[in-house]
Protein backbone atom coordinates (compact mmCIF):
# COMPACT_ATOMS: atom_id res chain seq x y z
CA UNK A 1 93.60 173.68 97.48
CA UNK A 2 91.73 175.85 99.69
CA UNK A 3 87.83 174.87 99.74
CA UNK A 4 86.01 177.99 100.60
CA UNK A 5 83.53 177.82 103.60
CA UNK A 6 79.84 177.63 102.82
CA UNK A 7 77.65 180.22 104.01
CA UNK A 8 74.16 179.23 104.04
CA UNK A 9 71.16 181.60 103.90
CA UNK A 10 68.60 180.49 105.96
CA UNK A 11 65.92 182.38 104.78
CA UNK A 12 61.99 181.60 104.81
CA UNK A 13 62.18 181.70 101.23
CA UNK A 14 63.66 179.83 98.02
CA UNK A 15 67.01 181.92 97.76
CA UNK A 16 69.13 181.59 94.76
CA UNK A 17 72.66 179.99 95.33
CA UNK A 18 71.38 178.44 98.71
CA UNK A 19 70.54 175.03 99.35
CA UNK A 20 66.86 173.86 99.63
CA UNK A 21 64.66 175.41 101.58
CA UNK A 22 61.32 174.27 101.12
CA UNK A 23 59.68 177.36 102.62
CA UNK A 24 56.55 179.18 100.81
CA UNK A 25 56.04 183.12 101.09
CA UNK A 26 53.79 182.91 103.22
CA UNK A 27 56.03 182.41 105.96
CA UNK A 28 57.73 185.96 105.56
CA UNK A 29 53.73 187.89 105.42
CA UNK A 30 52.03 188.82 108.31
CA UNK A 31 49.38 186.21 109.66
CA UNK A 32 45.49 187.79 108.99
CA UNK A 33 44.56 187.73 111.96
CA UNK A 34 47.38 190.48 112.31
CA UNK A 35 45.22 193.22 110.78
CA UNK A 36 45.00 196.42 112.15
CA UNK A 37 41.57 197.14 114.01
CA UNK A 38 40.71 200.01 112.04
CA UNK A 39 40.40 197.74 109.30
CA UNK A 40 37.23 195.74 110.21
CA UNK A 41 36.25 194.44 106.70
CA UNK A 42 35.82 190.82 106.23
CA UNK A 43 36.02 190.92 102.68
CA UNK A 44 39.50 192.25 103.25
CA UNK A 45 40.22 190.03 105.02
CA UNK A 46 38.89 187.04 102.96
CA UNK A 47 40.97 188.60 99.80
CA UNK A 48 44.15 188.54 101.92
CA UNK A 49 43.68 184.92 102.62
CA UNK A 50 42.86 184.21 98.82
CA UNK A 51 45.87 186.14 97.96
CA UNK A 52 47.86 184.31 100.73
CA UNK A 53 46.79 180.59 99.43
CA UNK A 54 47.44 181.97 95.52
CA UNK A 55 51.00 182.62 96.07
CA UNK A 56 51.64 179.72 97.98
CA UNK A 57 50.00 177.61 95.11
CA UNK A 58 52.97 179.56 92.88
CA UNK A 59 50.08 181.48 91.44
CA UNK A 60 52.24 185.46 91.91
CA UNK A 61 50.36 187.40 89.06
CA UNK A 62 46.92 186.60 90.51
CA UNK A 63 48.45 186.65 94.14
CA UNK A 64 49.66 190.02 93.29
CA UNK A 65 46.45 191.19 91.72
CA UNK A 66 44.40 190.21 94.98
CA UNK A 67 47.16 191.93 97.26
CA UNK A 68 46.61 194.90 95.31
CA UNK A 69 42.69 195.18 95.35
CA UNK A 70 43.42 195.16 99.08
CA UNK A 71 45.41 197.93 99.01
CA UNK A 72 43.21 199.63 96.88
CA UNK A 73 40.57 199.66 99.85
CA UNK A 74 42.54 199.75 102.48
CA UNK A 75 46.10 202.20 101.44
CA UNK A 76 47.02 201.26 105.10
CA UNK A 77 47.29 197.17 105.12
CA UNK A 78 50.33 196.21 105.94
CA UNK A 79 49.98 192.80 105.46
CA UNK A 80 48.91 193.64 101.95
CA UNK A 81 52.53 195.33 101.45
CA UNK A 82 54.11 192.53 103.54
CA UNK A 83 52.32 189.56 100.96
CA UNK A 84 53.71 191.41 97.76
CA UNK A 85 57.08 191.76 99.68
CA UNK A 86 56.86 187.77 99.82
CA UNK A 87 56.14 187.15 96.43
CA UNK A 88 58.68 189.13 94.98
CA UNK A 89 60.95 187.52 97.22
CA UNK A 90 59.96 184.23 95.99
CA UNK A 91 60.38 185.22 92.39
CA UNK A 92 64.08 186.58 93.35
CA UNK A 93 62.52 190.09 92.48
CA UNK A 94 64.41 191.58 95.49
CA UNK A 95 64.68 195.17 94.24
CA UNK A 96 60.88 195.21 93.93
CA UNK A 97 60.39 193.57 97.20
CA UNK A 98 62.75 195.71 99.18
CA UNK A 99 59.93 199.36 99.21
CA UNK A 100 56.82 196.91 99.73
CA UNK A 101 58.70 195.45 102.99
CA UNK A 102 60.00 198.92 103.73
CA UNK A 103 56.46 200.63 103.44
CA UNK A 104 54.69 197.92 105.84
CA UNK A 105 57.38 198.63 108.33
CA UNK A 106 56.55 202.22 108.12
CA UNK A 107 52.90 201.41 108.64
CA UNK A 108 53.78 198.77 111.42
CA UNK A 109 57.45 199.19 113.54
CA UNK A 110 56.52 196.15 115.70
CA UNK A 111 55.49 193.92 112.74
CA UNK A 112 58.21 191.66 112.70
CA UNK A 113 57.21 189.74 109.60
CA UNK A 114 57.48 193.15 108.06
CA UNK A 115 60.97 193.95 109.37
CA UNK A 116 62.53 190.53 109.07
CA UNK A 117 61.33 190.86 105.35
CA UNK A 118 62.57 194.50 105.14
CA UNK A 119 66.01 192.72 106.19
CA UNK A 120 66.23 189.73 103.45
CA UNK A 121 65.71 192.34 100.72
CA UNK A 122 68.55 194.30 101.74
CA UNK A 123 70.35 191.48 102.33
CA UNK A 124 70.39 189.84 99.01
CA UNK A 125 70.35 193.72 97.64
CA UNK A 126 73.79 193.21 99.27
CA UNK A 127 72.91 196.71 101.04
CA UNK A 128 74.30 194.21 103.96
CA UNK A 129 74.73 197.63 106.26
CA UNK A 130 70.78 198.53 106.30
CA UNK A 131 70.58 194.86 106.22
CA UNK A 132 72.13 194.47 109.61
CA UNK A 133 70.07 197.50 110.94
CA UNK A 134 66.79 196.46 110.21
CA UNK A 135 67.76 192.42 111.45
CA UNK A 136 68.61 194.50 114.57
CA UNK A 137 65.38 195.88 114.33
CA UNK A 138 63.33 192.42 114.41
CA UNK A 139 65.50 191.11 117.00
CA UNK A 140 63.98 193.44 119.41
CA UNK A 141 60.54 192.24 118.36
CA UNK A 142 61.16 188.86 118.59
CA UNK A 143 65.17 187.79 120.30
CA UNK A 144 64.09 184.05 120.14
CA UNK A 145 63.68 184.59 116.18
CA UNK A 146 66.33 181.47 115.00
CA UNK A 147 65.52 183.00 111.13
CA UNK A 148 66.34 186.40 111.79
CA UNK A 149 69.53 185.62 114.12
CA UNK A 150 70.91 183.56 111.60
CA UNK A 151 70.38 185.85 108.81
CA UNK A 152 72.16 188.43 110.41
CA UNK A 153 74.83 186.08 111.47
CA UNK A 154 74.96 185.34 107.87
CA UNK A 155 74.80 189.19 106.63
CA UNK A 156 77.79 189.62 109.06
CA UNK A 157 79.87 187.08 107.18
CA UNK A 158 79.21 188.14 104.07
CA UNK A 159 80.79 191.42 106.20
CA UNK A 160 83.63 189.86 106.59
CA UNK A 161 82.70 190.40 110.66
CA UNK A 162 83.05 186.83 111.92
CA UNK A 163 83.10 188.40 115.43
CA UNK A 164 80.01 190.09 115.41
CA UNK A 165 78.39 186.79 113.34
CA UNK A 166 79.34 184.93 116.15
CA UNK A 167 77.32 185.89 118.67
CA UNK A 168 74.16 185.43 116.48
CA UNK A 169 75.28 182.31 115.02
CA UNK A 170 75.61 180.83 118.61
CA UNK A 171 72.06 182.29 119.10
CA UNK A 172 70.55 180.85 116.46
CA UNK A 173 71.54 177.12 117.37
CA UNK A 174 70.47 177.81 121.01
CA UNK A 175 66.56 178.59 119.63
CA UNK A 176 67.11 175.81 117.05
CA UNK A 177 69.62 173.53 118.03
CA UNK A 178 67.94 170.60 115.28
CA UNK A 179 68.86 173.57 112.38
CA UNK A 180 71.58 172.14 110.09
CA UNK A 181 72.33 175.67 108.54
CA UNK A 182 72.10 177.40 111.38
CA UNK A 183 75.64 175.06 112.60
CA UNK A 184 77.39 175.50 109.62
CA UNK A 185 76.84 179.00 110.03
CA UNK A 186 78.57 178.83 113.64
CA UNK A 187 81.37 176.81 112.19
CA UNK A 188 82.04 178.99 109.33
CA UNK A 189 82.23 182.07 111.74
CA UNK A 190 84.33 180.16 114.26
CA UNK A 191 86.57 179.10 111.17
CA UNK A 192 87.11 182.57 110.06
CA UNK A 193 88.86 183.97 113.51
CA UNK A 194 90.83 180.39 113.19
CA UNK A 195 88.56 178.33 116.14
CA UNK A 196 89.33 174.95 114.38
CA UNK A 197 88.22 172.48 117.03
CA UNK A 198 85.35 174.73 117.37
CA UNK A 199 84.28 175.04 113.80
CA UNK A 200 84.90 170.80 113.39
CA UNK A 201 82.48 170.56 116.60
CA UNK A 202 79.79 172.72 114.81
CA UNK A 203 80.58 171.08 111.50
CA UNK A 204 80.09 167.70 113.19
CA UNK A 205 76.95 168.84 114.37
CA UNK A 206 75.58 169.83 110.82
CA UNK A 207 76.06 166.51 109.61
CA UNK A 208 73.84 165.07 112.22
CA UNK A 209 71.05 167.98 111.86
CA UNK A 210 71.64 167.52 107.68
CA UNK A 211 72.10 165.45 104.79
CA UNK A 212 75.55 165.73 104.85
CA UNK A 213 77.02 167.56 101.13
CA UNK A 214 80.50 166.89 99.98
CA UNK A 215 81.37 171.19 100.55
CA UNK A 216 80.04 170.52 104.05
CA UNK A 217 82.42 167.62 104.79
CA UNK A 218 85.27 169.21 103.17
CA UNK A 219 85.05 172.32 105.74
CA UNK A 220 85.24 169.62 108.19
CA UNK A 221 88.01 167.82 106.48
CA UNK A 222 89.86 171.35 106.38
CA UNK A 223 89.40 172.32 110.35
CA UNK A 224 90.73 168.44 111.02
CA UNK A 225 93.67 168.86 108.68
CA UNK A 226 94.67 171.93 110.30
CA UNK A 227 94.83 169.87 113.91
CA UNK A 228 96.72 167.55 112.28
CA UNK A 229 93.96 164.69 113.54
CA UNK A 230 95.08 162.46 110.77
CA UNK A 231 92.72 159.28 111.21
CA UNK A 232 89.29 161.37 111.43
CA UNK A 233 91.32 163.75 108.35
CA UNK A 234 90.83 160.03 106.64
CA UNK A 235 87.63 158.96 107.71
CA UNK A 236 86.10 162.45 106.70
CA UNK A 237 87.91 161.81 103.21
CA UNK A 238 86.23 158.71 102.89
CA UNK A 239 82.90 159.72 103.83
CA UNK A 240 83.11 162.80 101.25
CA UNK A 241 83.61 160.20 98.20
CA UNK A 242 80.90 158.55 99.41
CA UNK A 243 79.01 161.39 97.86
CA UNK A 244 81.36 162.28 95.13
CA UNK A 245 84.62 161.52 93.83
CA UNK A 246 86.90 164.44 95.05
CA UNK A 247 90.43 164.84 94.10
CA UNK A 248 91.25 167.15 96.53
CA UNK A 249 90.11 165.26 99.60
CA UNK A 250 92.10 162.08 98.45
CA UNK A 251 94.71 164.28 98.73
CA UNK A 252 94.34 165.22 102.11
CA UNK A 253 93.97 161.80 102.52
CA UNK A 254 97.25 160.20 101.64
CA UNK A 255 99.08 163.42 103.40
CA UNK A 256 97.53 161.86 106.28
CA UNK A 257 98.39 158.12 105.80
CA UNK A 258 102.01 159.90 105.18
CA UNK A 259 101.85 161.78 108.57
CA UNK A 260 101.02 158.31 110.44
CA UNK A 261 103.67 156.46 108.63
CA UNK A 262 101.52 154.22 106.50
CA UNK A 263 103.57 155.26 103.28
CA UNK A 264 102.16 152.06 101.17
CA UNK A 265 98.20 153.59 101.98
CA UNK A 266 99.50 156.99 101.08
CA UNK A 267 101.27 156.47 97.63
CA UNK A 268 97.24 154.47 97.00
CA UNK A 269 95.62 157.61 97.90
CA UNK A 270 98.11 159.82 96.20
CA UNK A 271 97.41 157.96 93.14
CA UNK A 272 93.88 158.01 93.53
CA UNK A 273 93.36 161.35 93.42
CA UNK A 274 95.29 162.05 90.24
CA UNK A 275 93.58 159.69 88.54
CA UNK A 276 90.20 161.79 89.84
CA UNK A 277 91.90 165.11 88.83
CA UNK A 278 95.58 164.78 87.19
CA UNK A 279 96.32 168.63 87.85
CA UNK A 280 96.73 168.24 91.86
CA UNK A 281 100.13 169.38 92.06
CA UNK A 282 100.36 168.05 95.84
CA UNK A 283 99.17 165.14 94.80
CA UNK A 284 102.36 164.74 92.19
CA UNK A 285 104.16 166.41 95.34
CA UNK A 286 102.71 163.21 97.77
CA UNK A 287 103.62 160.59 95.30
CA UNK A 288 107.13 161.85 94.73
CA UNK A 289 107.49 162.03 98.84
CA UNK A 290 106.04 158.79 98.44
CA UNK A 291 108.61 157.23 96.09
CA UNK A 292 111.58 159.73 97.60
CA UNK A 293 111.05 157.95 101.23
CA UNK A 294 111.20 154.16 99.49
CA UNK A 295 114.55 155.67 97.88
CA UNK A 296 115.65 156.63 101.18
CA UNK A 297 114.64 153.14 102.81
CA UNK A 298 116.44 151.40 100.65
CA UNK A 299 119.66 152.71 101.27
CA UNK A 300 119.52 155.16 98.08
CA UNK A 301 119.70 151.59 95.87
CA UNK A 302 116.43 151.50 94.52
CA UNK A 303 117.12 153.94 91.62
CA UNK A 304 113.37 153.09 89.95
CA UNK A 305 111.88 154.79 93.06
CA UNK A 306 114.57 157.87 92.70
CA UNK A 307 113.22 158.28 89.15
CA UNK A 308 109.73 157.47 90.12
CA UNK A 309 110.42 160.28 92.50
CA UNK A 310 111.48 162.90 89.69
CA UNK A 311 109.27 162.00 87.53
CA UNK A 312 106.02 163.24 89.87
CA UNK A 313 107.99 166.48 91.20
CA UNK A 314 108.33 167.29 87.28
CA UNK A 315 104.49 166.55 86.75
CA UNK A 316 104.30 168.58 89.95
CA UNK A 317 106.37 171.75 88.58
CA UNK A 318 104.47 171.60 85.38
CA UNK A 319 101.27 172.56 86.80
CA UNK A 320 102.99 174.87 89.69
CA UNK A 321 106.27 176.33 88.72
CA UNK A 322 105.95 178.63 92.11
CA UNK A 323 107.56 175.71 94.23
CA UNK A 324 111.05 176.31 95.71
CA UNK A 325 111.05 173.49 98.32
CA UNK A 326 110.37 171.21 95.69
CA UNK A 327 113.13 172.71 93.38
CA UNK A 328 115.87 172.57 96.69
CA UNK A 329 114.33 169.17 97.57
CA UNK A 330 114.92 167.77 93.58
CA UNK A 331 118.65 169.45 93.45
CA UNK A 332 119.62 168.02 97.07
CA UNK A 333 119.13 164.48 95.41
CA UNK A 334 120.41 164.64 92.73
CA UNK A 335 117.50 165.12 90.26
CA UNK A 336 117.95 166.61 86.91
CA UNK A 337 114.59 168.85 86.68
């Protein structure tokens, strides 16, 4: 069972689906002291900064209000437009967000908060093609950005580009090389055009930027399976339940012990998972390898292990009919399905 890489969206704000955060809007508006110098009002500007500490207190109706008393003096503010941009963000309102962001980068091109934020809407509009224009837009405000080169790493991947993510994934953990996110990122792209050692490098690197998570782990138990580095394939699997019982990793696990020759640690692990999750057919498939080889090793006299055998590629063809090794690997020994 394939575990699907995690792509994590790094955004300034609580996204749905994405792991935590803990970023207010107020890091996607435009700092006050950005104002333009036509508008030379210091009530303005106090109502901005009441509007500003309202939403970051969760208060968005009354933040919204105050942003919109602004605008009503001042049709020209864009961080007015870029603070009602945040809060719809925040409230996962993205189609509303998407025109406030938009019309503050019309009033202000070089206003990166208002183009990064322009971005994120589109983004999670999945309108991932404007998306990557407008990223491309902040990045020549501000290259060193690690938010808005890992966004549009992200935006790629969610392309289906893991070329073109690649170059801002490795970006992004140059300008933030502490950023958990920002190396799973890296080692999903690198996993996509099939750079295992360098996705379990970046993966690796996660862990020790992140609390590690059990999908985490298994992305790095998937690039170590596939270079066949069986004793870190059973460390990892032992680190992931740790964190959670996982059928699928115990697995991997005993296919390991099996690759090093430790068959009595295998048919444990085998076992193990099945008893986590009892429809793993490879798991049935491991245990009747398992009990197959003890046939084998005894000469072909140990006829409980032969059946033993049988009995766990049945279990195994019950779940997964679509298995012709198995069905050649039961008829060359003799065993009745």
């Amino acid at each position: 069972m394939l575990i699907r890489p995690v792509i994590l969206l790094l955004t300034t704000l609580a996204v749905a689906g994405c792991t935590q955060l803990g970023m207010g809007p107020s890091d996607v508006r435009a700092p006050i002291g950005t104002l333009p110098e036509t508008v030379d009002h210091e009530a303005i500007g106090e109502v901005l900064l009441q509007a500003d500490e309202q939403a970051s207190a969760g208060n968005y109706d009354t933040a919204l209000a105050l942003f919109h008393d602004v605008l009503e003096d001042d049709p020209t503010s864009a961080p007015a437009y870029i603070g009602i941009g945040g809060v719809y963000i925040e409230q996962g309102s993205y189609a509303e967000a998407e025109p406030a962001f938009a019309r503050a980068a019309k009033l202000e091109p070089r206003n990166f908060y208002a183009q990064f934020g322009h971005a994120l809407s589109l983004q999670m509009l999945k309108r991932f093609v404007e998306a990557v224009r407008v990223y491309h837009r902040s990045l020549t405000i501000d290259p060193d950005s690690p938010k808005a080169n890992l966004n549009l790493a992200t935006t790629y991947l969610q392309m289906d580009e893991p070329n073109h993510a690649i170059v801002f994934a490795e970006k992004a953990v140059e300008v933030d090389p502490g950023n958990g996110p920002a190396w799973v990122n890296l080692g999903v792209a690198y996993e996509r055009v099939d750079r295992w050692s360098d996705a379990a490098d970046a993966y690796v690197a996660a862990s020790e930027r992140m609390q590690p998570t059990p999908e985490l782990m298994i992305n790095l138990l998937n690039m170590l399976v596939r270079q066949k580095r069986y004793r870190e394939v059973i460390n990892v699997a032992d680190t992931i339940q740790k964190l959670r019982d996982d059928g699928v990793s115990m697995e991997r696990k005993g296919w390991a012990h099996f690759r090093l020759g430790e068959y009595v640690e295998a048919e444990e692990a085998y076992r193990a998972a099945i008893e986590i999750d009892d429809e793993l057919w490879r798991a049935y498939n491991g245990l009747g390898c398992s009990a197959l080889n003890r046939w084998l090793l005894s000469d072909r006299t140990d006829e409980e292990a032969k059946m033993e055998a049988r009995d766990a590629f049945r279990a195994s063809l019950q779940l997964n009919m679509d298995q012709a090794k198995v069905i050649r690997l039961m008829l060359e020994y003799g065993m009745r399905r």
